[in-house]
N, C-alpha and C. Protein backbone atom coordinates (compact mmCIF):
# COMPACT_ATOMS: atom_id res chain seq x y z
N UNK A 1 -5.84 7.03 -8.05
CA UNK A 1 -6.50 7.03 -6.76
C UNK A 1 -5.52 7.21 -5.61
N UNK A 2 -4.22 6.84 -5.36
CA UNK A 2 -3.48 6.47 -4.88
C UNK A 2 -2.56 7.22 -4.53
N UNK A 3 -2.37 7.98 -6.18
CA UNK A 3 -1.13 8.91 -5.94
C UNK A 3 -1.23 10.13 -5.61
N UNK A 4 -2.46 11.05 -4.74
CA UNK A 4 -2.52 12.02 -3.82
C UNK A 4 -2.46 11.54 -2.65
N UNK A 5 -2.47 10.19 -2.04
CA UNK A 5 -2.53 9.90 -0.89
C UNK A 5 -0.81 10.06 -0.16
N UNK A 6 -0.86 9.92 1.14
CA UNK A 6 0.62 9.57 1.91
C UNK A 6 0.55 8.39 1.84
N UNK A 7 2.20 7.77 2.50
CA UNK A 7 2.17 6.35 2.59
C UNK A 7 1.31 5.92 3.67
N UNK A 8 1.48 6.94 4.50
CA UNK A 8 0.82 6.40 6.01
C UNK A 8 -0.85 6.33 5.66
N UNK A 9 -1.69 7.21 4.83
CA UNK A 9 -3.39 6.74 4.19
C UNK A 9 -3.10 5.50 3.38
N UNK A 10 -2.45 5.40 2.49
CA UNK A 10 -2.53 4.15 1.92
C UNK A 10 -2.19 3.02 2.77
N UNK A 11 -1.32 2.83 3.72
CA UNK A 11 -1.30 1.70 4.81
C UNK A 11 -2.68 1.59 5.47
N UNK A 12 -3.55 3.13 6.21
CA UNK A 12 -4.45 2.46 6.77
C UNK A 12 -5.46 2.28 5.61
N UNK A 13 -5.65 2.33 4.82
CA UNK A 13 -6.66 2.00 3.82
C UNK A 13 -6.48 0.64 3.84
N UNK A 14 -5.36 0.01 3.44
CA UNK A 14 -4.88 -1.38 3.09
C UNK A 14 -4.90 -2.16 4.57
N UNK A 15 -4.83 -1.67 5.38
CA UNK A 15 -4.91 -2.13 7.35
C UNK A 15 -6.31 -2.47 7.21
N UNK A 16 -7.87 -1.13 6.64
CA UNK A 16 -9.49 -1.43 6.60
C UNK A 16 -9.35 -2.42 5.94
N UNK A 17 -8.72 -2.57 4.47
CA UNK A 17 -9.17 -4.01 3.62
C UNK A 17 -8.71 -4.84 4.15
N UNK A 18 -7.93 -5.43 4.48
CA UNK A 18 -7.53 -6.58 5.57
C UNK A 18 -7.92 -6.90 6.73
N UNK A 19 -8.86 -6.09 7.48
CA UNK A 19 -9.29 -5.98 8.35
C UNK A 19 -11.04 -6.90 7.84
N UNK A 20 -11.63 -6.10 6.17
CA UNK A 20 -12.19 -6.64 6.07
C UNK A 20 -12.11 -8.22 5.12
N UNK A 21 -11.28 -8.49 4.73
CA UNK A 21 -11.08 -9.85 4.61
C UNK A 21 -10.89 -11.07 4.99
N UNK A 22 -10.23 -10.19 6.44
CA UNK A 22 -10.33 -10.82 7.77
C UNK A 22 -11.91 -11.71 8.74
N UNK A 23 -12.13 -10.59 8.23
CA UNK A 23 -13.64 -11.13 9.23
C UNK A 23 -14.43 -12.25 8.80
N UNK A 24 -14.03 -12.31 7.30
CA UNK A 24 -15.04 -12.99 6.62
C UNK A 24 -16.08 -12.94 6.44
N UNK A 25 -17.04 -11.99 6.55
CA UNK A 25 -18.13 -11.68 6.47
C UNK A 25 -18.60 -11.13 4.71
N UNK A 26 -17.44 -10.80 3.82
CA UNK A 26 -17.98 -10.51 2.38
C UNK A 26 -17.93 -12.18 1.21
N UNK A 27 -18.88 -11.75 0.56
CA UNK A 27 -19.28 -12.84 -0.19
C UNK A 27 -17.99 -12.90 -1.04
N UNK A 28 -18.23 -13.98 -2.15
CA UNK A 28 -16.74 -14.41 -2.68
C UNK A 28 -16.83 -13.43 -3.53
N UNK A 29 -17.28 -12.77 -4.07
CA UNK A 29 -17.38 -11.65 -5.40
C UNK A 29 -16.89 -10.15 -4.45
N UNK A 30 -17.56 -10.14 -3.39
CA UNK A 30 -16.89 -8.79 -2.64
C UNK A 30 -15.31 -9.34 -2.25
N UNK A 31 -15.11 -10.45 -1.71
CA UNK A 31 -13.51 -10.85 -1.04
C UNK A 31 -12.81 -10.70 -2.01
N UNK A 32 -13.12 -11.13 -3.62
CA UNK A 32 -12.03 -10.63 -4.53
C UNK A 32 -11.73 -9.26 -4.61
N UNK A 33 -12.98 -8.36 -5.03
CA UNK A 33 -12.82 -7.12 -5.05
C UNK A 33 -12.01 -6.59 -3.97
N UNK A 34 -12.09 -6.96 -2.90
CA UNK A 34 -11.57 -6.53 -1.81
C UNK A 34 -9.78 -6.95 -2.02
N UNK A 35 -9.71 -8.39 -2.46
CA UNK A 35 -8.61 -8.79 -2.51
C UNK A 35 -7.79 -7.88 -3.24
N UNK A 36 -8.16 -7.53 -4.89
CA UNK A 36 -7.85 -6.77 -5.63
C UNK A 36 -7.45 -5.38 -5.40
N UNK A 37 -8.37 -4.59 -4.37
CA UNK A 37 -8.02 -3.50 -3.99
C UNK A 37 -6.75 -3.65 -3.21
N UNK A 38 -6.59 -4.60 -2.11
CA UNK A 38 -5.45 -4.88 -1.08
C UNK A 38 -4.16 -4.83 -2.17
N UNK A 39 -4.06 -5.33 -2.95
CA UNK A 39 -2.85 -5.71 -4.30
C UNK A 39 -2.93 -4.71 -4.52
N UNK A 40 -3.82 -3.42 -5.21
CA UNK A 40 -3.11 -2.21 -5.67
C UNK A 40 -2.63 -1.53 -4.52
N UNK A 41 -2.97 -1.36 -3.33
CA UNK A 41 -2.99 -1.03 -1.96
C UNK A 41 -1.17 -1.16 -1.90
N UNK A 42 -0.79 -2.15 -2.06
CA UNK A 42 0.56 -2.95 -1.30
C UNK A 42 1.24 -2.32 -2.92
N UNK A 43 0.93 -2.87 -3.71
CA UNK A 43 1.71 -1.95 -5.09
C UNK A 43 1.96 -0.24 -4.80
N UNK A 44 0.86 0.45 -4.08
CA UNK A 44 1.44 1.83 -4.25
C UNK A 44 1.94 2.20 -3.02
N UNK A 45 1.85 1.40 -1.67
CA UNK A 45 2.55 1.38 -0.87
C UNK A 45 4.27 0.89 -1.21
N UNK A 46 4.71 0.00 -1.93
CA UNK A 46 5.91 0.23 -2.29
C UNK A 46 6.47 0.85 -3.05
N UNK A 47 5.46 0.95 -4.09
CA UNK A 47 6.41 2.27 -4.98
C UNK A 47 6.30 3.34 -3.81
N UNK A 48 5.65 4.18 -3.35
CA UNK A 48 6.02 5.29 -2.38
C UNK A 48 7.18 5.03 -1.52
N UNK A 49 7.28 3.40 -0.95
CA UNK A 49 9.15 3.58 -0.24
C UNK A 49 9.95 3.49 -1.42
N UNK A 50 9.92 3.13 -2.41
CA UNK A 50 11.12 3.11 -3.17
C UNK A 50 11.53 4.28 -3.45
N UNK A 51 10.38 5.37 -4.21
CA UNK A 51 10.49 6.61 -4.45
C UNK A 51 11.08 7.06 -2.93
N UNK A 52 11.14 7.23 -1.82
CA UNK A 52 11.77 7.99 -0.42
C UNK A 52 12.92 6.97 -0.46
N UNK A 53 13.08 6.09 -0.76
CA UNK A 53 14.14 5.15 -0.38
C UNK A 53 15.43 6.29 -1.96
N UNK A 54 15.14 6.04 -2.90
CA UNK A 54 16.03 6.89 -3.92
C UNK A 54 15.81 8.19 -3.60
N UNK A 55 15.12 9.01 -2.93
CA UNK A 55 15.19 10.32 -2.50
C UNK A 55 16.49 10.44 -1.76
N UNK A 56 16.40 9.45 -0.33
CA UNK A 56 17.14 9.15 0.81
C UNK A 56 18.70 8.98 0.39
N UNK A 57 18.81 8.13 -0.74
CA UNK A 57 20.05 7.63 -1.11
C UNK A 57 20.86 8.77 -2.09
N UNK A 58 20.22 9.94 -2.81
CA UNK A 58 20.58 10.94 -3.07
C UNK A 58 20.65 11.90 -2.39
N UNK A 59 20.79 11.70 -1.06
CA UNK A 59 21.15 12.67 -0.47
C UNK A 59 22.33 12.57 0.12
N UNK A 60 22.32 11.19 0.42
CA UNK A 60 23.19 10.44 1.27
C UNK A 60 24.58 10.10 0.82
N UNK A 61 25.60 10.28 1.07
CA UNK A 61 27.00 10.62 -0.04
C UNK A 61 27.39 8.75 0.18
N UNK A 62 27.80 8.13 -1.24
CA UNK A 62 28.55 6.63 -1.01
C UNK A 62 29.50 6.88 -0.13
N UNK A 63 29.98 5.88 0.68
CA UNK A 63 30.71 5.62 1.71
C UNK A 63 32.25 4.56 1.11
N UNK A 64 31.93 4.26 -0.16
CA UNK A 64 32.79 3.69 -0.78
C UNK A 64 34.05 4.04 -1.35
């Protein structure tokens, strides 16, 4: 689901679910679901910096 998106769609996707967990307005069976989505949300939001973060660092010559 995840991995055609940018980092910047998957942040605001994960910004709507928090937004709606926030309000409190979903029952406890939707707030998990919701919860659950937020967790894969934040999982493919970091693998996408890690992947640019090792892009970045192969480009970048050690300084050592």
């Amino acid at each position: 689901m995840t991995d055609e998106l940018t980092y910047e769609q998957i942040v605001e996707k994960l910004e709507a679910v928090t937004s709606q967990l926030a309000n409190g307005t979903a029952g406890i069976e939707a707030a998990a679901d919701l919860f659950e989505e937020a967790q894969r949300l934040h999982a493919a939001a970091s693998a996408r910096l890690d992947q640019v973060r090792k892009r970045l660092e192969a480009l970048t010559p050690d300084e050592d």
